[in-house]
C-alpha atoms as a PDB file:
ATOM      1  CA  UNK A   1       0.000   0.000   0.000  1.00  0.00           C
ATOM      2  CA  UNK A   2       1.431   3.394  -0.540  1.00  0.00           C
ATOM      3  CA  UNK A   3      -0.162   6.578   0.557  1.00  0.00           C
ATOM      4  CA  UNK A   4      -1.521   8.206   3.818  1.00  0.00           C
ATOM      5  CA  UNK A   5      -3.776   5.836   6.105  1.00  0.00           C
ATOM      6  CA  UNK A   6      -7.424   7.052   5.825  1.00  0.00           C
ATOM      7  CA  UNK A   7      -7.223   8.369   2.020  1.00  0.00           C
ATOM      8  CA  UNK A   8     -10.089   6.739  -0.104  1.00  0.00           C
ATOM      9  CA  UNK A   9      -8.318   3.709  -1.356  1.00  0.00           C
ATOM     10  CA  UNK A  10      -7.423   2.913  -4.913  1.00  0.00           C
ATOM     11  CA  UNK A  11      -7.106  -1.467  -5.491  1.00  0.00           C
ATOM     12  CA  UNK A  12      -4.819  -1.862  -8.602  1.00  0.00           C
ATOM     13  CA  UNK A  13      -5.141  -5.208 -10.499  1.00  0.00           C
ATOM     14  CA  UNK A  14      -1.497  -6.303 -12.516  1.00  0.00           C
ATOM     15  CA  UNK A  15      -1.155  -7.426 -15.442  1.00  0.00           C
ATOM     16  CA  UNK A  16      -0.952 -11.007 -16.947  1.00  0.00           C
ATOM     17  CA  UNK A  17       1.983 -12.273 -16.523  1.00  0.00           C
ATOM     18  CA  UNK A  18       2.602  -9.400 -13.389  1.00  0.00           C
ATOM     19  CA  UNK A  19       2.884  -9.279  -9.795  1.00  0.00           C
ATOM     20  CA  UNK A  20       1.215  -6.627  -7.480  1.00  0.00           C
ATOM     21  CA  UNK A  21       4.728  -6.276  -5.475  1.00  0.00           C
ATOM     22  CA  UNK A  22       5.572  -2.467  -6.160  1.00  0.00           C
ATOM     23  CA  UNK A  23       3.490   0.350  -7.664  1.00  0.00           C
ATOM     24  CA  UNK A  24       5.626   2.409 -10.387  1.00  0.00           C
ATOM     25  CA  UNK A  25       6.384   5.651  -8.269  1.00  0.00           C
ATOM     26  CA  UNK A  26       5.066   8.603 -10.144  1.00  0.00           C
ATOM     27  CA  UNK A  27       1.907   7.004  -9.903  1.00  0.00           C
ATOM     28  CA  UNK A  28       2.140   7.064  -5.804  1.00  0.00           C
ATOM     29  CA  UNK A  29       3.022  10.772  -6.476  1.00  0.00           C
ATOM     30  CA  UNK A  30      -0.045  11.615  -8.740  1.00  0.00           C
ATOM     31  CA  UNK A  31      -2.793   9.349  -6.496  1.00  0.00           C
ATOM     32  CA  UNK A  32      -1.204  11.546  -2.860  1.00  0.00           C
ATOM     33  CA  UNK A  33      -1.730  14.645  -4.990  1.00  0.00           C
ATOM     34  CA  UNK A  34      -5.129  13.781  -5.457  1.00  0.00           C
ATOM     35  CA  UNK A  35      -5.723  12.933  -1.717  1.00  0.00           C
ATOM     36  CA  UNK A  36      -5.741   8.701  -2.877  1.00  0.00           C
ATOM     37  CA  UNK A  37      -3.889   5.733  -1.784  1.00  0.00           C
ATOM     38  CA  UNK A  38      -3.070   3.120  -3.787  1.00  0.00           C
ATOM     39  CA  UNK A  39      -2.337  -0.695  -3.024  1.00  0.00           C
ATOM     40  CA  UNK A  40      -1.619  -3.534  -5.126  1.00  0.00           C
ATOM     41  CA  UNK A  41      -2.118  -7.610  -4.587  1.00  0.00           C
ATOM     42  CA  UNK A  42      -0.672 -10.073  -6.579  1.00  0.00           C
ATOM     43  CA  UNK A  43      -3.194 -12.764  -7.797  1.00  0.00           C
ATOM     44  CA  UNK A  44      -2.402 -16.412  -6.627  1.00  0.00           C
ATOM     45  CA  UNK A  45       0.420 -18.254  -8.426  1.00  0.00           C
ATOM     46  CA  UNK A  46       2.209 -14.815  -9.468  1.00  0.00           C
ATOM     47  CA  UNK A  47       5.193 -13.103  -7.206  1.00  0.00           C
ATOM     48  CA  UNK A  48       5.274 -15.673  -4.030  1.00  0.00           C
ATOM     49  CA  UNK A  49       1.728 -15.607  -3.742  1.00  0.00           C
ATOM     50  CA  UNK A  50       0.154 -19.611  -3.725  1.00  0.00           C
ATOM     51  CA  UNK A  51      -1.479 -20.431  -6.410  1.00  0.00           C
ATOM     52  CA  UNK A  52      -4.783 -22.091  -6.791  1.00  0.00           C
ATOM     53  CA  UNK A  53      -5.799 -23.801  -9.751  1.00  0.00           C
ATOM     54  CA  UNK A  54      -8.434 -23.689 -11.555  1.00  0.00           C
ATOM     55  CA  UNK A  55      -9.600 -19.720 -10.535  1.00  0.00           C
ATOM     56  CA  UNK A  56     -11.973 -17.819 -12.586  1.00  0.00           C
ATOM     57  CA  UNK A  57     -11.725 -14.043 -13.426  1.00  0.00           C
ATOM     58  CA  UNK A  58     -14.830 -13.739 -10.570  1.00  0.00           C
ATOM     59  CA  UNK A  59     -12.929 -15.091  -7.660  1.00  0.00           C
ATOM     60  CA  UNK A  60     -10.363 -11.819  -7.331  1.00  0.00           C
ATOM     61  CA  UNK A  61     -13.341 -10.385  -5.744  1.00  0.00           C
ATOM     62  CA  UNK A  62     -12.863 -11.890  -2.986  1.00  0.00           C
ATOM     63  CA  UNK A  63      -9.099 -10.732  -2.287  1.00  0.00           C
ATOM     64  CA  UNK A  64      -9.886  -7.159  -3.331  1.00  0.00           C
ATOM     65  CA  UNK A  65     -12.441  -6.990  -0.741  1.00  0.00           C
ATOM     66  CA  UNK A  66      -9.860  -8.533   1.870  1.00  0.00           C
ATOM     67  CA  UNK A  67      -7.392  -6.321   1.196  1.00  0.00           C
ATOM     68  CA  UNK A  68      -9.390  -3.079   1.507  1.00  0.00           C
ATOM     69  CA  UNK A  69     -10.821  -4.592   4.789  1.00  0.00           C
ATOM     70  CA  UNK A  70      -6.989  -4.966   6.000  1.00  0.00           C
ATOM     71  CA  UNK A  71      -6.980  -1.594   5.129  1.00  0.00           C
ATOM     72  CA  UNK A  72      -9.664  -0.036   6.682  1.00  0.00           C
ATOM     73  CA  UNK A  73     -11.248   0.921   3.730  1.00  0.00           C
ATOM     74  CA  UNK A  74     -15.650  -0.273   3.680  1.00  0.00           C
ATOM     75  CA  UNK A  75     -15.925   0.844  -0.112  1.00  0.00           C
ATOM     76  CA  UNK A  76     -13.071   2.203  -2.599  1.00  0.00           C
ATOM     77  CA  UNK A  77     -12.154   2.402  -6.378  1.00  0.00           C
ATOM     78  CA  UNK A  78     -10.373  -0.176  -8.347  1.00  0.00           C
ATOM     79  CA  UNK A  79      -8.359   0.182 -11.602  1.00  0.00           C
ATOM     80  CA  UNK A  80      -6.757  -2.954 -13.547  1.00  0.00           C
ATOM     81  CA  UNK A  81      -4.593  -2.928 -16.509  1.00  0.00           C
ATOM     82  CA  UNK A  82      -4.272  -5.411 -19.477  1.00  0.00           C
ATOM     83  CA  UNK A  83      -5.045  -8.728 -17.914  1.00  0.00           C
ATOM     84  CA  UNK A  84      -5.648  -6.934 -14.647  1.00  0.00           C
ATOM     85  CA  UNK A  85      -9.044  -4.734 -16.388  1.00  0.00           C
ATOM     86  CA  UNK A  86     -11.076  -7.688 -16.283  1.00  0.00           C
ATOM     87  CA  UNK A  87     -10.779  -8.326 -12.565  1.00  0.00           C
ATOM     88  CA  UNK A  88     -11.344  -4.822 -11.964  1.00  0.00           C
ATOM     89  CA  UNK A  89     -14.708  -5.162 -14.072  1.00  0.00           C
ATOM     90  CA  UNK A  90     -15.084  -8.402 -11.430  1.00  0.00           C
ATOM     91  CA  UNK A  91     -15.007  -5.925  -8.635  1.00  0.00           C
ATOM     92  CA  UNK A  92     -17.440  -3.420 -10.010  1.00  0.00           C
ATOM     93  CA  UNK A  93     -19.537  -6.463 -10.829  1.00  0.00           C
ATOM     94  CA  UNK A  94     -19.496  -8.320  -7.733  1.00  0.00           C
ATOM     95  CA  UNK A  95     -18.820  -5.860  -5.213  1.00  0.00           C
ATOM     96  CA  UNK A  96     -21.282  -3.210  -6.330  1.00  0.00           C
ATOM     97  CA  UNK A  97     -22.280  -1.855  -2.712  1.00  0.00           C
ATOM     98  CA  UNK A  98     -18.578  -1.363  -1.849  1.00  0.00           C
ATOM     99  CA  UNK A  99     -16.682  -0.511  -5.481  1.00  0.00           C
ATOM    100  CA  UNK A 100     -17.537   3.626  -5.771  1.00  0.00           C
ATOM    101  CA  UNK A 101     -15.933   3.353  -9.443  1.00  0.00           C
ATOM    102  CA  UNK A 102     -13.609   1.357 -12.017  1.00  0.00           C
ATOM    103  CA  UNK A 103     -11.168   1.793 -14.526  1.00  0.00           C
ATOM    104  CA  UNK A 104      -9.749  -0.510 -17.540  1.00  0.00           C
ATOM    105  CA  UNK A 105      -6.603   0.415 -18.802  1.00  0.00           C
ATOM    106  CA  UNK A 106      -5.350  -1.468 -22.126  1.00  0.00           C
ATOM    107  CA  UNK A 107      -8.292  -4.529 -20.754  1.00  0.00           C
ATOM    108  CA  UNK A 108      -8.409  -7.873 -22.546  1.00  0.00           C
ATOM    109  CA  UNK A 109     -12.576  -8.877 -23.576  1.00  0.00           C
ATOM    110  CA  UNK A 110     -14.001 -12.053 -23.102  1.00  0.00           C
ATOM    111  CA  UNK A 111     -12.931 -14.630 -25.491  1.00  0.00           C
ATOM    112  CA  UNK A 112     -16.016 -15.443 -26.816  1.00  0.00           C
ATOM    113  CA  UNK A 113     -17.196 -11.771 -27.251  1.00  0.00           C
ATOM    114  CA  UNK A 114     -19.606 -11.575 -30.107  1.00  0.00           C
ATOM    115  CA  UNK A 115     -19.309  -9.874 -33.091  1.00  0.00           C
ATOM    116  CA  UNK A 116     -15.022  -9.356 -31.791  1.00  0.00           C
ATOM    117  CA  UNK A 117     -12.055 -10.718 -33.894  1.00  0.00           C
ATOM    118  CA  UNK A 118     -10.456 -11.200 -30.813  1.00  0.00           C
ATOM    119  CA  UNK A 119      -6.326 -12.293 -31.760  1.00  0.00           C
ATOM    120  CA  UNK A 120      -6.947  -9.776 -34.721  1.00  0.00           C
ATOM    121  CA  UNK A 121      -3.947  -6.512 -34.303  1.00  0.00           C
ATOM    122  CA  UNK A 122      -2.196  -8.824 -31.509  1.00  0.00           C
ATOM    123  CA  UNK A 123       1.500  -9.000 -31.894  1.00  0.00           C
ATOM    124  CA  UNK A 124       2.820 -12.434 -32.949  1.00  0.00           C
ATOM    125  CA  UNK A 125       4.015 -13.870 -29.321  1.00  0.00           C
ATOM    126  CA  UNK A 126       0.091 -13.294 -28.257  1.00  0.00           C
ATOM    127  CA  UNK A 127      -0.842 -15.110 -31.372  1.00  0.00           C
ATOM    128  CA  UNK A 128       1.373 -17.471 -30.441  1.00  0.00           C
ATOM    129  CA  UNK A 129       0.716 -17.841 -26.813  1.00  0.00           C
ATOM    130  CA  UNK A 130      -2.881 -17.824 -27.404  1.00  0.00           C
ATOM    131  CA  UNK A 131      -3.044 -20.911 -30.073  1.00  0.00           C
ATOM    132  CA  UNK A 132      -1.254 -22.494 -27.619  1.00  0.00           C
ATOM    133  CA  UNK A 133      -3.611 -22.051 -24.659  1.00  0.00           C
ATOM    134  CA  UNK A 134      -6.913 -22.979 -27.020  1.00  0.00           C
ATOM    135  CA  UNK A 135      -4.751 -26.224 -27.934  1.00  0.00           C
ATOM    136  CA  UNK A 136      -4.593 -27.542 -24.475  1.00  0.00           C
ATOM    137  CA  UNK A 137      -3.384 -26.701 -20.884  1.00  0.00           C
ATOM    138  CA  UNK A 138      -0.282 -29.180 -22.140  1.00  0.00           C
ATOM    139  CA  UNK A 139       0.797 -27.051 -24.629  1.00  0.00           C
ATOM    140  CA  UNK A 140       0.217 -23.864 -22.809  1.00  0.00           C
ATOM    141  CA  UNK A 141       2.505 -24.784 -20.148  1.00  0.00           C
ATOM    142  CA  UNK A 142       5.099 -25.798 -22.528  1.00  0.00           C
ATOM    143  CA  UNK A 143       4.858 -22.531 -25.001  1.00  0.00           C
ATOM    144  CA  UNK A 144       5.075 -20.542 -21.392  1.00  0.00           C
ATOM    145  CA  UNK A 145       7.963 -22.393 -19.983  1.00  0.00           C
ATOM    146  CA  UNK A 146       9.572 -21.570 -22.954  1.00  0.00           C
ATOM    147  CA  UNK A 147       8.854 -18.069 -22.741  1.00  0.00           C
ATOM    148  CA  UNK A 148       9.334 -17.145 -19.089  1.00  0.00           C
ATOM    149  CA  UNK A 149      12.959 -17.308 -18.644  1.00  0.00           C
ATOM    150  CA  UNK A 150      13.645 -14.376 -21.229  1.00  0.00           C
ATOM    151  CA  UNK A 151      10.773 -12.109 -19.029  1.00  0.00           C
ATOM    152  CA  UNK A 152      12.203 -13.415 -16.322  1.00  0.00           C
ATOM    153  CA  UNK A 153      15.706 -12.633 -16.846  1.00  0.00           C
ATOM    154  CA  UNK A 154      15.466  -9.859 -19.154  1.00  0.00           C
ATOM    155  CA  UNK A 155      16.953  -6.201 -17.750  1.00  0.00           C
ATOM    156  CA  UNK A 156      15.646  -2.736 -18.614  1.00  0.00           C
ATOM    157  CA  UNK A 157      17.699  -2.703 -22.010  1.00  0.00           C
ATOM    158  CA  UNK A 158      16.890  -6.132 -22.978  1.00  0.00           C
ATOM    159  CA  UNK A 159      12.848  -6.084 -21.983  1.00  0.00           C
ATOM    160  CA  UNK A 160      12.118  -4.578 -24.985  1.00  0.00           C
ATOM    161  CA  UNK A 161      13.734  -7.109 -27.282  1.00  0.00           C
ATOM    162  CA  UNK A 162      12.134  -9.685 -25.206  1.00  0.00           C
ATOM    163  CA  UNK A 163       8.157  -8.465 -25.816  1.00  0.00           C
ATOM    164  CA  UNK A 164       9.287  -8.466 -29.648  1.00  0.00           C
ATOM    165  CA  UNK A 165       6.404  -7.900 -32.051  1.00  0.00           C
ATOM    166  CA  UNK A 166       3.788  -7.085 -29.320  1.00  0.00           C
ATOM    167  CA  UNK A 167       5.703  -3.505 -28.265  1.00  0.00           C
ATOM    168  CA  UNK A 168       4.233  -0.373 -31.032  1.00  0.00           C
ATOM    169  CA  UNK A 169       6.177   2.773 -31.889  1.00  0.00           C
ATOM    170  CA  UNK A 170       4.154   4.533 -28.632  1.00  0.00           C
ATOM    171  CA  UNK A 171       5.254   1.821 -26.205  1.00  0.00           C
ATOM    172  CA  UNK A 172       9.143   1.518 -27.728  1.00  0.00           C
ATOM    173  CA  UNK A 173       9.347   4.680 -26.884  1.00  0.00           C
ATOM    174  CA  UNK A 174       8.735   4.975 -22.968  1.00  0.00           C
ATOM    175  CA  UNK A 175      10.150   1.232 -22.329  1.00  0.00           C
ATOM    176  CA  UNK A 176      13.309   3.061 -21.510  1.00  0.00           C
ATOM    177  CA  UNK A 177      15.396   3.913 -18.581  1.00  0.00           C
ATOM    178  CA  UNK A 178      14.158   4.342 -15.211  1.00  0.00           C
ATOM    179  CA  UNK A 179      10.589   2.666 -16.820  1.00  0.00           C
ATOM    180  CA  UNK A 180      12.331  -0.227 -18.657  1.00  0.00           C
ATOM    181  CA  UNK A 181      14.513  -1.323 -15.487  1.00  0.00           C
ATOM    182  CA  UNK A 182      10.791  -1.078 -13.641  1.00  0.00           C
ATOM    183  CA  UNK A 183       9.306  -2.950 -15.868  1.00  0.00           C
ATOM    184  CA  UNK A 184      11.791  -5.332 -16.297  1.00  0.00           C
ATOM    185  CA  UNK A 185      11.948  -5.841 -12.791  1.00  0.00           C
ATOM    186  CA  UNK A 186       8.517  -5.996 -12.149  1.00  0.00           C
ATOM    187  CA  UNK A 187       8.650  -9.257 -14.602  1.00  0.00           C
ATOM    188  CA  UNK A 188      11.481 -10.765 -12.127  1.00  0.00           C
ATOM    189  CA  UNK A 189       8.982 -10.838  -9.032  1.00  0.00           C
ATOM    190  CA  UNK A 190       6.091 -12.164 -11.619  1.00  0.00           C
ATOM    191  CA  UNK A 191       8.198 -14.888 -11.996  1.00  0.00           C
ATOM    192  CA  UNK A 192      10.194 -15.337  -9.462  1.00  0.00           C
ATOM    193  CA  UNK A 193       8.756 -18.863  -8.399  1.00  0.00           C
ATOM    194  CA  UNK A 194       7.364 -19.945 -11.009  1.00  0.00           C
ATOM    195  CA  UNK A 195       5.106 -19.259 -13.976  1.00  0.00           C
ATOM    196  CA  UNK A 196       1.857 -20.528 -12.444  1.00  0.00           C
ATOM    197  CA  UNK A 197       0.025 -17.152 -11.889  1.00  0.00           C
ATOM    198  CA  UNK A 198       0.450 -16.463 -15.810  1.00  0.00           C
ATOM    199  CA  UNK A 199      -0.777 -19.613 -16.723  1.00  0.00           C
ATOM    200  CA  UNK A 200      -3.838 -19.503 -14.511  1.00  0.00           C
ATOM    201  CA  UNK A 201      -4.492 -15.820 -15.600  1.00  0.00           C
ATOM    202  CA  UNK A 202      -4.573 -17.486 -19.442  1.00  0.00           C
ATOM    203  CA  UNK A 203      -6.836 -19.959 -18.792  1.00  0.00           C
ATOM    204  CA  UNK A 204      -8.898 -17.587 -16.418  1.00  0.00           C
ATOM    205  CA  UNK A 205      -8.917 -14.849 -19.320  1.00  0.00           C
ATOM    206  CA  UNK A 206     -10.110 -17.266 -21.882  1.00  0.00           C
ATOM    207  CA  UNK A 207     -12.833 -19.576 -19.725  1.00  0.00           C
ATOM    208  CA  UNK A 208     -16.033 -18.103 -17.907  1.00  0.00           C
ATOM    209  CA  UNK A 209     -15.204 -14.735 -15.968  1.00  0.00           C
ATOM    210  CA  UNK A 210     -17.937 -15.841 -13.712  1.00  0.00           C
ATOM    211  CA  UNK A 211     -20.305 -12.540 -13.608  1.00  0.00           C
ATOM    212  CA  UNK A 212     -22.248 -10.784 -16.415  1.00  0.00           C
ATOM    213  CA  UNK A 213     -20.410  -7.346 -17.543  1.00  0.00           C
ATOM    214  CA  UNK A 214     -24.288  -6.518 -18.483  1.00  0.00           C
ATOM    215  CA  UNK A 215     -24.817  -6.235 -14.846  1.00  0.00           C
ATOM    216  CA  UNK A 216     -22.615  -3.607 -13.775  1.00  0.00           C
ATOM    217  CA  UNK A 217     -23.595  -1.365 -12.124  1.00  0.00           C
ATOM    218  CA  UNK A 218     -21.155   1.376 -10.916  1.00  0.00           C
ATOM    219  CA  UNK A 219     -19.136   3.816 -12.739  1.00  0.00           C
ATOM    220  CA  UNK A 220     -16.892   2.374 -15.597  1.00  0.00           C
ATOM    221  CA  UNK A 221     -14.160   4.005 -17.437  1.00  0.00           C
ATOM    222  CA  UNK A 222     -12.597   2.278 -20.465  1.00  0.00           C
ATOM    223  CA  UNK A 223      -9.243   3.152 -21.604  1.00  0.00           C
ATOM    224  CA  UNK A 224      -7.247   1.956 -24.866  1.00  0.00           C
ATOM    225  CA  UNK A 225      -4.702   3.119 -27.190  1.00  0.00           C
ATOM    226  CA  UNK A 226      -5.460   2.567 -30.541  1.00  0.00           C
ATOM    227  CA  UNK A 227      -1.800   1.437 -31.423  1.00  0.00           C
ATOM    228  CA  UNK A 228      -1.808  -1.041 -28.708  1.00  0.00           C
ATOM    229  CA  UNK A 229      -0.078  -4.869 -29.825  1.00  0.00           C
ATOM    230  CA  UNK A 230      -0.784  -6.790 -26.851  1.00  0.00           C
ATOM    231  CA  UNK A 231      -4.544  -6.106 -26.644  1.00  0.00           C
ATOM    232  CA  UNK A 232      -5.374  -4.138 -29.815  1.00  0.00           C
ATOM    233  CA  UNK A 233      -8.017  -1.200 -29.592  1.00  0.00           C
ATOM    234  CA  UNK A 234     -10.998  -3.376 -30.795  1.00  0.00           C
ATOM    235  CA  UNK A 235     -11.057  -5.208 -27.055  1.00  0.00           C
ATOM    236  CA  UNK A 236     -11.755  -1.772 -25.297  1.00  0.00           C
ATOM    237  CA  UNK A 237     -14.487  -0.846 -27.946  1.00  0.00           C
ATOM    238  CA  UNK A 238     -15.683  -4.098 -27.419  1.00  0.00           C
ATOM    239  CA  UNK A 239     -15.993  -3.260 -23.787  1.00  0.00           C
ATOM    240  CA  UNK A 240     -17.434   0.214 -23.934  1.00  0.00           C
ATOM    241  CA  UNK A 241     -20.489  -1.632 -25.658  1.00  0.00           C
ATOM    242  CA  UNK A 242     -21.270  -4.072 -23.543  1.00  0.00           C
ATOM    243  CA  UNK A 243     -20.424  -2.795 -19.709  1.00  0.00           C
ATOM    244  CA  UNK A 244     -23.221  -1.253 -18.471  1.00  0.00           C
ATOM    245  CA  UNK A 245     -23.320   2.689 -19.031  1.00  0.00           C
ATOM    246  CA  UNK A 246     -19.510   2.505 -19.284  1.00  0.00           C
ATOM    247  CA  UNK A 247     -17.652   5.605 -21.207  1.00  0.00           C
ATOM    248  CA  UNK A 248     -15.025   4.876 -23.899  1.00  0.00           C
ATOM    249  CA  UNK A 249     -11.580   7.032 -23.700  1.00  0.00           C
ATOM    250  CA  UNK A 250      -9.821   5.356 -26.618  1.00  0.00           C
ATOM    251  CA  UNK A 251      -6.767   7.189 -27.681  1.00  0.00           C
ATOM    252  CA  UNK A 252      -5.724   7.540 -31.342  1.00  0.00           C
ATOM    253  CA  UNK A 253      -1.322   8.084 -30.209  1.00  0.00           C
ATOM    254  CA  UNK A 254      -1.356   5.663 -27.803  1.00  0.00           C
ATOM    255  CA  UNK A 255      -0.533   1.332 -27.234  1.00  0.00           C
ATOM    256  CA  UNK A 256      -0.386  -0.717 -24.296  1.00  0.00           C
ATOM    257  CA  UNK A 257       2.329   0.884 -22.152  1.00  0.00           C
ATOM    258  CA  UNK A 258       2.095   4.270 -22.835  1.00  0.00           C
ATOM    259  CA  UNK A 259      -1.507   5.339 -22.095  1.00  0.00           C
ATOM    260  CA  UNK A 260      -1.450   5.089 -18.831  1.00  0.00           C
ATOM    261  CA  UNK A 261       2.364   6.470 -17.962  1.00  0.00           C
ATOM    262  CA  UNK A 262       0.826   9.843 -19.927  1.00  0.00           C
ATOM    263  CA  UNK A 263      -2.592   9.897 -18.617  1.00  0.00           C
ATOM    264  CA  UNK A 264      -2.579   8.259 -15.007  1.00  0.00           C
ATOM    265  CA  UNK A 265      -3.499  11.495 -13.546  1.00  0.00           C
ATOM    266  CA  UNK A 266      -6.563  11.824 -15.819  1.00  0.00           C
ATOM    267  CA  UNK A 267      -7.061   8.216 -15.490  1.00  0.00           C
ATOM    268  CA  UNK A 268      -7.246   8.846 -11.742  1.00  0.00           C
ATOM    269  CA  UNK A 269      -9.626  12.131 -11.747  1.00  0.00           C
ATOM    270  CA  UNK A 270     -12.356  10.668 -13.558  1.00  0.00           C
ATOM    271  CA  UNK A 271     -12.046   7.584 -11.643  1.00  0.00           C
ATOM    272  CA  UNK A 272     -12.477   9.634  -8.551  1.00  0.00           C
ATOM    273  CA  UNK A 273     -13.527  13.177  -8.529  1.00  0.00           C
ATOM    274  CA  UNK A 274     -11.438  15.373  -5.975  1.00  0.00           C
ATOM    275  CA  UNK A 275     -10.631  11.972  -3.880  1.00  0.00           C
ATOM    276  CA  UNK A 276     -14.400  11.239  -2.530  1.00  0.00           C
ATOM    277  CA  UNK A 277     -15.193   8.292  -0.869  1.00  0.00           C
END
């Protein structure tokens, strides 16, 4: 948790694969400004968190709501970025008389969204990692065990090389310096034991989320770059649709990375207007 006990509270979901160790510090900086807190949780399997097979999308409920209890905090906003936006969308679902408010950032849709191309404007690992999921949890495992060493491993100057096709022109260019060594190190806790919290997040992403986005019914915000590799602008159109009374901020210069590192603070003012609980 960072920020000053009694602030409305801010849960942030990770990423997929991602660990909810360590919030990137300017973002600490912009949520105090704005009288918030923020505070982070890593899902089970990822960072030294256990893991527990089998999870839906649904079930990170459960933890949110623990965590903000720990916390002190009866309701509070929640925010979740790439594979983290759905389980923020699981919050506003299932928690509607304590969740005052979510944001996707960069969010994956459901797999079987109709009427999406889904894998269409994903960079080739996704494609990759993705055929290998829908052939079996055998082959998942394998394409990921494969993978996860490089993440892993990887430092700031070699993180981007390791993403490959998925990073754009907008995201190239701020997966640099103080960021890149971040991110990269953010990958090395993900990891650190093992590769079972990205694995579970795959299956998770692509099964039953276990609530209907139809009945939402707090405040949404959906953010997307249009230029974005690892979950291409379609998803958060997609999403803007079909959340109930959710608003659309999709950005025409912007891809996966880079959306929110320009526009957290924005991000964070709609989310929650002058810091009201």
């Amino acid at each position: 948790m960072a920020g000053r006990e009694g602030d409305p509270l801010v849960v942030m979901h990770h990423g997929t694969p991602g660990a909810g160790t360590e919030i990137w510090p300017p973002y600490v900086e912009l949520a105090s400004a704005r009288g918030l807190r923020l505070a982070a949780y890593s899902r089970p399997g990822a960072g030294g968190s256990d893991r527990a097979p089998g999870r839906k999308v649904g079930d990170c409920a459960w933890d949110a709501a623990a965590l903000a209890d720990a916390l002190g905090a009866r309701r509070f906003y929640t925010v979740g970025g790439s594979g983290g936006g759905p389980h923020a969308l699981a919050c506003a679902a299932l928690l509607s008389d304590r969740v005052l408010a979510a944001a996707t950032i960069a969010g994956v849709a459901p797999r079987d969204a109709e009427g999406l191309d889904w894998l269409a404007g994903m960079g080739q690992e996704n494609l990759d990692e993705f055929a290998a999921a829908e052939r079996g949890p055998e082959t998942l495992e394998e394409f990921i065990g494969e993978w996860a060493p490089q993440l892993r491993d990887a430092d700031g100057p070699a993180i981007l090389a390791a993403l490959g096709d998925l990073v754009s022109p907008p995201d190239a260019a701020v997966l640099t310096g103080d960021y890149a060594e971040f991110a990269a190190a953010s990958m090395h806790e993900a990891l650190r034991v093992g590769f079972w919290g990205w694995f579970d997040d795959d299956l998770a992403l692509l099964g039953d989320w276990g609530f209907e986005l139809g009945a939402i019914e707090v405040p949404v915000t959906i953010w997307q770059g249009r230029q974005d590799r690892f979950v291409p602008a379609a998803h958060g159109e997609w999403l803007a649709d079909h959340v109930a009374g959710a608003r659309a901020r999709l950005l025409d210069d912007h891809g996966h990375l880079s959306l929110a590192l320009a526009h957290f603070d924005v991000i964070l003012a709609e989310l929650a207007p002058a810091g009201e609980a």
